[in-house]
C-alpha atoms as a PDB file:
ATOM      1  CA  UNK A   1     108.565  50.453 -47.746  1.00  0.00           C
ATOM      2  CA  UNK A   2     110.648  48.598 -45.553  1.00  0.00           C
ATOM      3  CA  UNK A   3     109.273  44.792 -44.137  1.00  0.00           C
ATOM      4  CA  UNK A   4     111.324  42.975 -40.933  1.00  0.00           C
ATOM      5  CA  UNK A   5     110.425  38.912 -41.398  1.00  0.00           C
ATOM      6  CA  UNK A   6     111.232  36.449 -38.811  1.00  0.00           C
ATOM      7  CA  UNK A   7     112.333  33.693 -40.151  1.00  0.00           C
ATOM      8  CA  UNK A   8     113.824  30.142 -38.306  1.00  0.00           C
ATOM      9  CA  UNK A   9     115.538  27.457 -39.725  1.00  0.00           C
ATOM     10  CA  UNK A  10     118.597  28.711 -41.620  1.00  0.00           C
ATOM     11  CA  UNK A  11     121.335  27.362 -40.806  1.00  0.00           C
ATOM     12  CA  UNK A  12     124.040  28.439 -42.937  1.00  0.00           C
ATOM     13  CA  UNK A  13     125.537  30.813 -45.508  1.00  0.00           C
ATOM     14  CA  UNK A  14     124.157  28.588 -48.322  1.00  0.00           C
ATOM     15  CA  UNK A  15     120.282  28.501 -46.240  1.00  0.00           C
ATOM     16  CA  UNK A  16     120.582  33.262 -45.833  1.00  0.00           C
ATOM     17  CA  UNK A  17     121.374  32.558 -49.781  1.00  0.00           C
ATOM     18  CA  UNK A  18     118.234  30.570 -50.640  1.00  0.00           C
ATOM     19  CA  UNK A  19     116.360  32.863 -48.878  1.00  0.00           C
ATOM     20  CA  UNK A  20     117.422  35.825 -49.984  1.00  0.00           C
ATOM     21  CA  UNK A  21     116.570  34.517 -53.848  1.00  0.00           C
ATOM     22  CA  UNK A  22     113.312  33.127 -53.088  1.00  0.00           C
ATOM     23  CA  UNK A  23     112.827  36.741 -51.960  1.00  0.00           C
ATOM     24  CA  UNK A  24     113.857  38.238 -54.500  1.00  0.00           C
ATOM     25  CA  UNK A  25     112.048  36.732 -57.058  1.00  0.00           C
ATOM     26  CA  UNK A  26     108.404  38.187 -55.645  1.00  0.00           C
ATOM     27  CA  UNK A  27     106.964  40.761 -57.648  1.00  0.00           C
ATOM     28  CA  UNK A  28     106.912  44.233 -56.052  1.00  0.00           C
ATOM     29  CA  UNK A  29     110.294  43.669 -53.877  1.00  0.00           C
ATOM     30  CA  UNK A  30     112.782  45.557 -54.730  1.00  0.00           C
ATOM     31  CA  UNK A  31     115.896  44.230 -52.095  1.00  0.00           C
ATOM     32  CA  UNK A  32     116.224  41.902 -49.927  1.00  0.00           C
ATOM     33  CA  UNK A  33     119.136  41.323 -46.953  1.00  0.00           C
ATOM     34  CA  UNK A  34     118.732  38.579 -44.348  1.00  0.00           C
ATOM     35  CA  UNK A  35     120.947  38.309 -41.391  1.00  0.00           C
ATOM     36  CA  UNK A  36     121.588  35.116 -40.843  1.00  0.00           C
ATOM     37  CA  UNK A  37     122.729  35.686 -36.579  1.00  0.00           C
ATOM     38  CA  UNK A  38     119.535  37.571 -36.066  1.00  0.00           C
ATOM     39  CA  UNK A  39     117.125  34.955 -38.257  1.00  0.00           C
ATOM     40  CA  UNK A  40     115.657  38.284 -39.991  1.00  0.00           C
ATOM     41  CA  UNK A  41     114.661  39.234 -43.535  1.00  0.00           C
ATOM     42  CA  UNK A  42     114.244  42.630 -44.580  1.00  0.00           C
ATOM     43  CA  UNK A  43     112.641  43.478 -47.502  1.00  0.00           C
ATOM     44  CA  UNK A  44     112.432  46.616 -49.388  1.00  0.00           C
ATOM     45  CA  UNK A  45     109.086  47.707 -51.642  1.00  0.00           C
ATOM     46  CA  UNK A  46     107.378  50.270 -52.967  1.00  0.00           C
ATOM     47  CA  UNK A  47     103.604  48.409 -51.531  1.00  0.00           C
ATOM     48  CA  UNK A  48     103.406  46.107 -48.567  1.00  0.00           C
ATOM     49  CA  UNK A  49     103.978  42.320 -49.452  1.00  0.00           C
ATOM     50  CA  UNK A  50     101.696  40.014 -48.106  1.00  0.00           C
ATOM     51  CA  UNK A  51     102.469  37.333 -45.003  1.00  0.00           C
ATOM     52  CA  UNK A  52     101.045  34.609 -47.096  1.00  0.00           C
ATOM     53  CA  UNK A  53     103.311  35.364 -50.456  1.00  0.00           C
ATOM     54  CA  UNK A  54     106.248  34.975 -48.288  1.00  0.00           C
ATOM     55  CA  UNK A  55     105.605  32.316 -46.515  1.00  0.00           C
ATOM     56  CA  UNK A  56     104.726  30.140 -49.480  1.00  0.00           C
ATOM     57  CA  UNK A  57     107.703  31.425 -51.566  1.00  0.00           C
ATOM     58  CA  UNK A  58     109.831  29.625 -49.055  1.00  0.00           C
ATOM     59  CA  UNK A  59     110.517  25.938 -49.009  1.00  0.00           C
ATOM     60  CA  UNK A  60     109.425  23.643 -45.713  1.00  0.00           C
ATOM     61  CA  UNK A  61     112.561  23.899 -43.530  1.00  0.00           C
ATOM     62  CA  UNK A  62     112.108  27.846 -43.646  1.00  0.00           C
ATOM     63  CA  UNK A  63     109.269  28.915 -41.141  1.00  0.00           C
ATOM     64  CA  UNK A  64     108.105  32.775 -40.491  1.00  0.00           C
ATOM     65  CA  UNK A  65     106.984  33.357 -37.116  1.00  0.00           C
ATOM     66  CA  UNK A  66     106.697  37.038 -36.706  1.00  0.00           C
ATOM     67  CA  UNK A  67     107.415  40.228 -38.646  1.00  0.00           C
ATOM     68  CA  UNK A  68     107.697  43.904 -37.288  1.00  0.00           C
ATOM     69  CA  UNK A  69     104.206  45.095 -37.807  1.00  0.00           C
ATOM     70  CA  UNK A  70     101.137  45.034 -35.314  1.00  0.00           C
ATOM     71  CA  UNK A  71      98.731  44.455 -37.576  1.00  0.00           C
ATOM     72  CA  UNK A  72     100.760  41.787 -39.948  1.00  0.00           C
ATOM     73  CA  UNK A  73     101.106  39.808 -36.454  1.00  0.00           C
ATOM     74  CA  UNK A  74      97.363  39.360 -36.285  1.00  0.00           C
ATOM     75  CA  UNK A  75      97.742  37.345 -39.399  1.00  0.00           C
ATOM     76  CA  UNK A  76     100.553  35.089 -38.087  1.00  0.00           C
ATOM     77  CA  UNK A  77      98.479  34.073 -35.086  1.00  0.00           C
ATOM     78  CA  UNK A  78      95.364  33.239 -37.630  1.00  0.00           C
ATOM     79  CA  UNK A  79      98.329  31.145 -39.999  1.00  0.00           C
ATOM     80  CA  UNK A  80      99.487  29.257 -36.789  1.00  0.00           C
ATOM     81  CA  UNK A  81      96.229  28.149 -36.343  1.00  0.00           C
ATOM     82  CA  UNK A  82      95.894  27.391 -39.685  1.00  0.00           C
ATOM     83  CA  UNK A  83      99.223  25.666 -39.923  1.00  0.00           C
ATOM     84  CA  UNK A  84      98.551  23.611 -36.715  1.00  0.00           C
ATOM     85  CA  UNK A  85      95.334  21.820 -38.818  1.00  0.00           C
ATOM     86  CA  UNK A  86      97.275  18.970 -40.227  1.00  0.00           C
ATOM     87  CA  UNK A  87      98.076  18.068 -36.771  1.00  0.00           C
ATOM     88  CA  UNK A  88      94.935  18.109 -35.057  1.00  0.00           C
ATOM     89  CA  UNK A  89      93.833  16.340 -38.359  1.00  0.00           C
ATOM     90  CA  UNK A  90      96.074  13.306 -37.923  1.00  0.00           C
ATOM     91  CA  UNK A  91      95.666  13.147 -33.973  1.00  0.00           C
ATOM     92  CA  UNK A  92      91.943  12.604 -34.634  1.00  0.00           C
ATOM     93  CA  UNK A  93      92.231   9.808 -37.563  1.00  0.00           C
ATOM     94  CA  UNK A  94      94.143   8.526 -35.230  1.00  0.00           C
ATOM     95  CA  UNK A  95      91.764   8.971 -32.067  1.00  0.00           C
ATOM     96  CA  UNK A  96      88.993   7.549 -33.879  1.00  0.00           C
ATOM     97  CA  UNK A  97      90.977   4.453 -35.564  1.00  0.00           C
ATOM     98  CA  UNK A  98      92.025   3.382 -32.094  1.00  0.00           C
ATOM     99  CA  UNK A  99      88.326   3.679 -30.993  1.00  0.00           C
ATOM    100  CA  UNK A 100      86.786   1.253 -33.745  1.00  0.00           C
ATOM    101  CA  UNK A 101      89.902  -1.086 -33.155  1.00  0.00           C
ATOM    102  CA  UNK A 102      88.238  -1.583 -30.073  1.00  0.00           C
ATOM    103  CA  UNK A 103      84.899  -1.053 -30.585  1.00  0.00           C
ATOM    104  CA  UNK A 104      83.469  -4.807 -30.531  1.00  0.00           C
ATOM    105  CA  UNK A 105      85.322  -5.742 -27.566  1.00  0.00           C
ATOM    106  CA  UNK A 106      85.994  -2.622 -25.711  1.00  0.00           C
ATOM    107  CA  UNK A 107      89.529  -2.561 -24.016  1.00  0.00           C
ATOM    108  CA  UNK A 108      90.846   0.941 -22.869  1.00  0.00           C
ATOM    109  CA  UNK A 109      94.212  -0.787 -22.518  1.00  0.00           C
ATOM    110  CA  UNK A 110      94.051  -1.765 -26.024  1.00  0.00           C
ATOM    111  CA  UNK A 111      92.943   0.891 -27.024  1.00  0.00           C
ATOM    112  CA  UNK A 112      96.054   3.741 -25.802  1.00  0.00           C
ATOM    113  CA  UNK A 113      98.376   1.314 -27.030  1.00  0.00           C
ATOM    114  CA  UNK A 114      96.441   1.538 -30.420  1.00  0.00           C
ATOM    115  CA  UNK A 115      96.891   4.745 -30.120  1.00  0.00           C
ATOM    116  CA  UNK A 116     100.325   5.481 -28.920  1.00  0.00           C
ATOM    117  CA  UNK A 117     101.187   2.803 -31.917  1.00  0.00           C
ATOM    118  CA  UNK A 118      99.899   4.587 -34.472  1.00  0.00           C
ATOM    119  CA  UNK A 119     101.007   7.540 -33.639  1.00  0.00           C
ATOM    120  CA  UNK A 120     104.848   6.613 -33.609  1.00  0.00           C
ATOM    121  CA  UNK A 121     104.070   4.976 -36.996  1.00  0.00           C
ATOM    122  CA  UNK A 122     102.517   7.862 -38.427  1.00  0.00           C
ATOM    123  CA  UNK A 123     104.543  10.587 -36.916  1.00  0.00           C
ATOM    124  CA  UNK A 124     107.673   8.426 -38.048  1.00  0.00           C
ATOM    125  CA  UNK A 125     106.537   8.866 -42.004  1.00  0.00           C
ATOM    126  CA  UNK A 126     106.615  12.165 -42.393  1.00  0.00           C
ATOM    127  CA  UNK A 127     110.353  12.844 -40.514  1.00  0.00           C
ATOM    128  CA  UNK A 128     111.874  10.116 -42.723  1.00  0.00           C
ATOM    129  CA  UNK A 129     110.344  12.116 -46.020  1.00  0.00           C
ATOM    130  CA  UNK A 130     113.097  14.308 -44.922  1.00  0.00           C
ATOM    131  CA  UNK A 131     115.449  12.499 -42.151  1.00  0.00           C
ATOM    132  CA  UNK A 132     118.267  15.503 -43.340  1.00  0.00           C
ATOM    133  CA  UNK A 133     115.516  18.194 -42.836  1.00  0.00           C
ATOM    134  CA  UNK A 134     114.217  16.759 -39.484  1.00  0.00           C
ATOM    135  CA  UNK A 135     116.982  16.168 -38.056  1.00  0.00           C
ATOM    136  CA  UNK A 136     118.423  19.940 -38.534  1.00  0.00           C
ATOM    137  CA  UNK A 137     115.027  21.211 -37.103  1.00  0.00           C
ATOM    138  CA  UNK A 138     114.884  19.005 -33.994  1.00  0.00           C
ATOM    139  CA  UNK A 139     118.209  19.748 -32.750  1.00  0.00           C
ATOM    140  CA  UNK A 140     116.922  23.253 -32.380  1.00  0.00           C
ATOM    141  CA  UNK A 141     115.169  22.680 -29.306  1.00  0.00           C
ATOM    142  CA  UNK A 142     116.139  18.636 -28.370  1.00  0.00           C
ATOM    143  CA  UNK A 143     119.015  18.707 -25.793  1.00  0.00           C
ATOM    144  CA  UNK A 144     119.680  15.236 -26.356  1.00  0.00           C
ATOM    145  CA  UNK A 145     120.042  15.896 -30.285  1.00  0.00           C
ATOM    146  CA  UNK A 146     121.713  19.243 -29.949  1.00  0.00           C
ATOM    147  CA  UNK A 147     124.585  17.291 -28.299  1.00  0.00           C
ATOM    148  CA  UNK A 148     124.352  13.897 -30.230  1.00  0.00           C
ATOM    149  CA  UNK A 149     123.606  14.617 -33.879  1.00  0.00           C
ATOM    150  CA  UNK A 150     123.267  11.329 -35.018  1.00  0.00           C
ATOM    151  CA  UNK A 151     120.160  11.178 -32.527  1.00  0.00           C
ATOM    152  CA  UNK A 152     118.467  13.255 -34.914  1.00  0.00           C
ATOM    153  CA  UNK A 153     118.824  10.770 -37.562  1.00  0.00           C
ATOM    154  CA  UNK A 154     118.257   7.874 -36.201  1.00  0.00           C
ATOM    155  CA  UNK A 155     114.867   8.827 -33.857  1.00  0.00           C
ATOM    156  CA  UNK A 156     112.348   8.513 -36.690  1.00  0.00           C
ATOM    157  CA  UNK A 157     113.277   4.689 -36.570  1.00  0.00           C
ATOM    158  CA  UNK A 158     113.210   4.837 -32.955  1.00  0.00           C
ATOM    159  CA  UNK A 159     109.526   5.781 -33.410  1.00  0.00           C
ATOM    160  CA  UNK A 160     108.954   3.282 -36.120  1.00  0.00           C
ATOM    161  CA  UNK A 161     110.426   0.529 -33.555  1.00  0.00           C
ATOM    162  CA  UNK A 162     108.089   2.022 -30.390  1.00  0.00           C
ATOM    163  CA  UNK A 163     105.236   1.649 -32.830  1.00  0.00           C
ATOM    164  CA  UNK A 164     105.238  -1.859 -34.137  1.00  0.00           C
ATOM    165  CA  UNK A 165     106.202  -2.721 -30.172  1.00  0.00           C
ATOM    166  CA  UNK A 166     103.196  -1.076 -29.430  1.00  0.00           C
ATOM    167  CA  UNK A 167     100.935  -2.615 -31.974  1.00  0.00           C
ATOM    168  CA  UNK A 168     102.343  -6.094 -31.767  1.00  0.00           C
ATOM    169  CA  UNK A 169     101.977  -5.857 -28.170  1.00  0.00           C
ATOM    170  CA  UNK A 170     105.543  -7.201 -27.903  1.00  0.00           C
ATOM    171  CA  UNK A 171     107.646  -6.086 -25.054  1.00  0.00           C
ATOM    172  CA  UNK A 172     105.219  -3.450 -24.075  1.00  0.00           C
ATOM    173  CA  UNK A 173     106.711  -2.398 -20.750  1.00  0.00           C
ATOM    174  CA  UNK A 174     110.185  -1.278 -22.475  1.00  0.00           C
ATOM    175  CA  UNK A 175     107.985   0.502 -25.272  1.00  0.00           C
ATOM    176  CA  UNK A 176     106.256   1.872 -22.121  1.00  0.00           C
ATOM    177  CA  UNK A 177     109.751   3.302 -20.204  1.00  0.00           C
ATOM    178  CA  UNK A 178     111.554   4.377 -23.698  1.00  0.00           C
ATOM    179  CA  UNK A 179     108.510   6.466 -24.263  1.00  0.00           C
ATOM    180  CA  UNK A 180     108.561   8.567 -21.264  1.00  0.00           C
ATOM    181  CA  UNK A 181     112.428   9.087 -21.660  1.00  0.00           C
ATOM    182  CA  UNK A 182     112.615   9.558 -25.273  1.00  0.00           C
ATOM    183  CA  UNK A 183     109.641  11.913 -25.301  1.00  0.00           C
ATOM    184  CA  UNK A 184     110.411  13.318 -21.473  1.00  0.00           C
ATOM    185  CA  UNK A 185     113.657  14.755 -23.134  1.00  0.00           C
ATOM    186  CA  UNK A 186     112.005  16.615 -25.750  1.00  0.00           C
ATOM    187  CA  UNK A 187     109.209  17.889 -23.637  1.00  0.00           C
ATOM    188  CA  UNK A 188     112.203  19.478 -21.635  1.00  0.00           C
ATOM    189  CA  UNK A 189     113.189  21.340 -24.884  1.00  0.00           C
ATOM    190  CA  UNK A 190     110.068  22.121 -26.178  1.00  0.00           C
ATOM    191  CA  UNK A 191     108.773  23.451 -22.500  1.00  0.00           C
ATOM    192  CA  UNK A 192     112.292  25.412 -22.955  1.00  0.00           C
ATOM    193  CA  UNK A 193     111.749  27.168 -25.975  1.00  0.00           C
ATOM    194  CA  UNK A 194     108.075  28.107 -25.316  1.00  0.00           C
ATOM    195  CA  UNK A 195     109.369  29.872 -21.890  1.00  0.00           C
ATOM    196  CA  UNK A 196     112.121  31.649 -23.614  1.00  0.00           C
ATOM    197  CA  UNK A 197     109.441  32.631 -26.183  1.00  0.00           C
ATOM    198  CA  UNK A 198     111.495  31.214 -29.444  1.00  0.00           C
ATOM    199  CA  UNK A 199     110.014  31.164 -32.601  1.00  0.00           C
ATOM    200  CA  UNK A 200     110.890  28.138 -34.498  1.00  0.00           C
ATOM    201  CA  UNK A 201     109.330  25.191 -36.306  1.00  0.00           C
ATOM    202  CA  UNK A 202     108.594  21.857 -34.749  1.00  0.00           C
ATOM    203  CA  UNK A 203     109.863  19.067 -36.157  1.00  0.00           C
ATOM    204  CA  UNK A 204     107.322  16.295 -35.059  1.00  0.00           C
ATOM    205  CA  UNK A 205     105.769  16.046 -38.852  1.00  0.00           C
ATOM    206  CA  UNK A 206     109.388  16.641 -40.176  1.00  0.00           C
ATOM    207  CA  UNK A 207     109.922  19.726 -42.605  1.00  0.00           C
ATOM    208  CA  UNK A 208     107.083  18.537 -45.100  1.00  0.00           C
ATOM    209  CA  UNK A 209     104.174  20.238 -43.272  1.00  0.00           C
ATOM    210  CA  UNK A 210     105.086  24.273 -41.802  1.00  0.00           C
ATOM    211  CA  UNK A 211     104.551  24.050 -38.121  1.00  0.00           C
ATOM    212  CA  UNK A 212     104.753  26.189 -35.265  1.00  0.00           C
ATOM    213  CA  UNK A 213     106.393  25.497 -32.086  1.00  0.00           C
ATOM    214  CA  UNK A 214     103.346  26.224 -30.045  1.00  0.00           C
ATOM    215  CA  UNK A 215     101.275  24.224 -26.790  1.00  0.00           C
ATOM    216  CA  UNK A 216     100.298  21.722 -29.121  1.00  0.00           C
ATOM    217  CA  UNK A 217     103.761  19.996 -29.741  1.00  0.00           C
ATOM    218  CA  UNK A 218     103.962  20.124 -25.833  1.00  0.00           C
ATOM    219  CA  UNK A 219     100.462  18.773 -25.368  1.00  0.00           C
ATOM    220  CA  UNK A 220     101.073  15.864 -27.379  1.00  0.00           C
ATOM    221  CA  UNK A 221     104.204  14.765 -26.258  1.00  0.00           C
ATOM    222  CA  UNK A 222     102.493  15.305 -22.243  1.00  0.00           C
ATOM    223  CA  UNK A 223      99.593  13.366 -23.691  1.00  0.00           C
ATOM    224  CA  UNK A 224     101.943  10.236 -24.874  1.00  0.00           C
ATOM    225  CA  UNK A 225     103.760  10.427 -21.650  1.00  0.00           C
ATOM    226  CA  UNK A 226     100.784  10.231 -19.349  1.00  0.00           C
ATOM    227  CA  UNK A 227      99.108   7.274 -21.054  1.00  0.00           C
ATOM    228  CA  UNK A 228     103.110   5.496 -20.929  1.00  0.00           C
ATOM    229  CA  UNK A 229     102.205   6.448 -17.004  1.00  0.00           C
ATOM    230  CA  UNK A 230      98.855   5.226 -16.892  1.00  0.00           C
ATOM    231  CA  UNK A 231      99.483   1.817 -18.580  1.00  0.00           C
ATOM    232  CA  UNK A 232     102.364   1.142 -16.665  1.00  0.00           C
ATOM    233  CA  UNK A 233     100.891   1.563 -13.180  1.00  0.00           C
END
């Protein structure tokens, strides 16, 4: 039985390699070729292999967003969903640590820059578990780090720097402006690659958590922007 596997975030000779062992390795597969130009795995088996065995034979920085059957593509919807949890998880800790912050002494002010400080901190932690990893994955849709490299590595302490401006209330207004350019530039690559209808991961929790390029990573980025607006004015 013959499997086609989408599969984003090789980058090299040595990446089609990794995957192709990983592959391998699973009970009931008998071959496995990946084309590195096309981002595809096809496997070869005498019963269907599972969505879920494949993707967790793969490490992080590998991410499977569709394969070539109709009813196999119902599962990937229900595993982006599933995959986008840790996300939604952390954006409400976060929600509801900015809210008792300010609880006593209400202060909606106070309270987004909570917010938007937390986030940066806590969004920086998991890219510099990885900072290699990350930075491969988010020049695949930033223009900014597609051209500059080194933008990659250094932007996880660009958010660590944009959140302890934002919790120390020091030099808010630049915090403010660097946040709708820095984020403004990756919202034009992320709005991009959801038109052209890419599949590949985001890199806003780095490679340590599997996740989608979907709505959400615009959403949050538009969400950031629009309070930078909103305090500012």
């Amino acid at each position: 039985m013959k499997s086609i596997f989408k599969i984003s975030g090789m980058t090299c000779n040595g990446c089609k390699s990794s995957v192709e062992d990983k592959l391998s390795s699973l009970d009931g597969v008998d071959d496995v070729q990946v084309d590195l130009t096309k981002g595809e795995a096809v496997i070869q088996s005498m019963k269907p292999v599972s969505f879920s065995l494949i993707a967790n034979s793969l490490p992080p920085k590998y991410y499977i967003t569709s394969i070539g059957n109709s009813q196999d593509n119902v599962i990937i919807k229900s595993n982006k969903i599933k995959q986008l949890k840790p996300l939604f998880i952390i954006l409400a800790y976060i929600s509801v640590t900015s809210l008792l912050l300010n609880f006593k002494n209400w202060n909606s002010t106070n309270a987004m820059l909570d917010f938007m400080g937390l986030f940066y901190i806590i969004f920086s932690f998991f890219k510099i578990l990885d900072i290699k990893g990350f930075s491969i994955s988010f020049r695949m849709y930033d223009p900014l780090a597609k051209k500059v490299p080194l933008y990659g590595i250094i932007y996880p302490f660009i958010e660590i720097l944009l959140g302890i401006m934002f919790l120390t209330r020091i030099e808010v207004k630049i915090a403010l402006i660097l946040t709708i350019i820095v984020l403004g530039i990756t919202s034009v690559g992320v709005t991009q690659t959801l038109l052209n209808k890419k599949s590949i991961s985001c890199a806003c929790l780095g490679t340590t958590l599997k996740l989608p390029m979907t709505e959400a990573t615009f959403i949050e980025n538009a969400l950031m922007i629009i309070m930078a607006f909103i305090l500012l004015i």
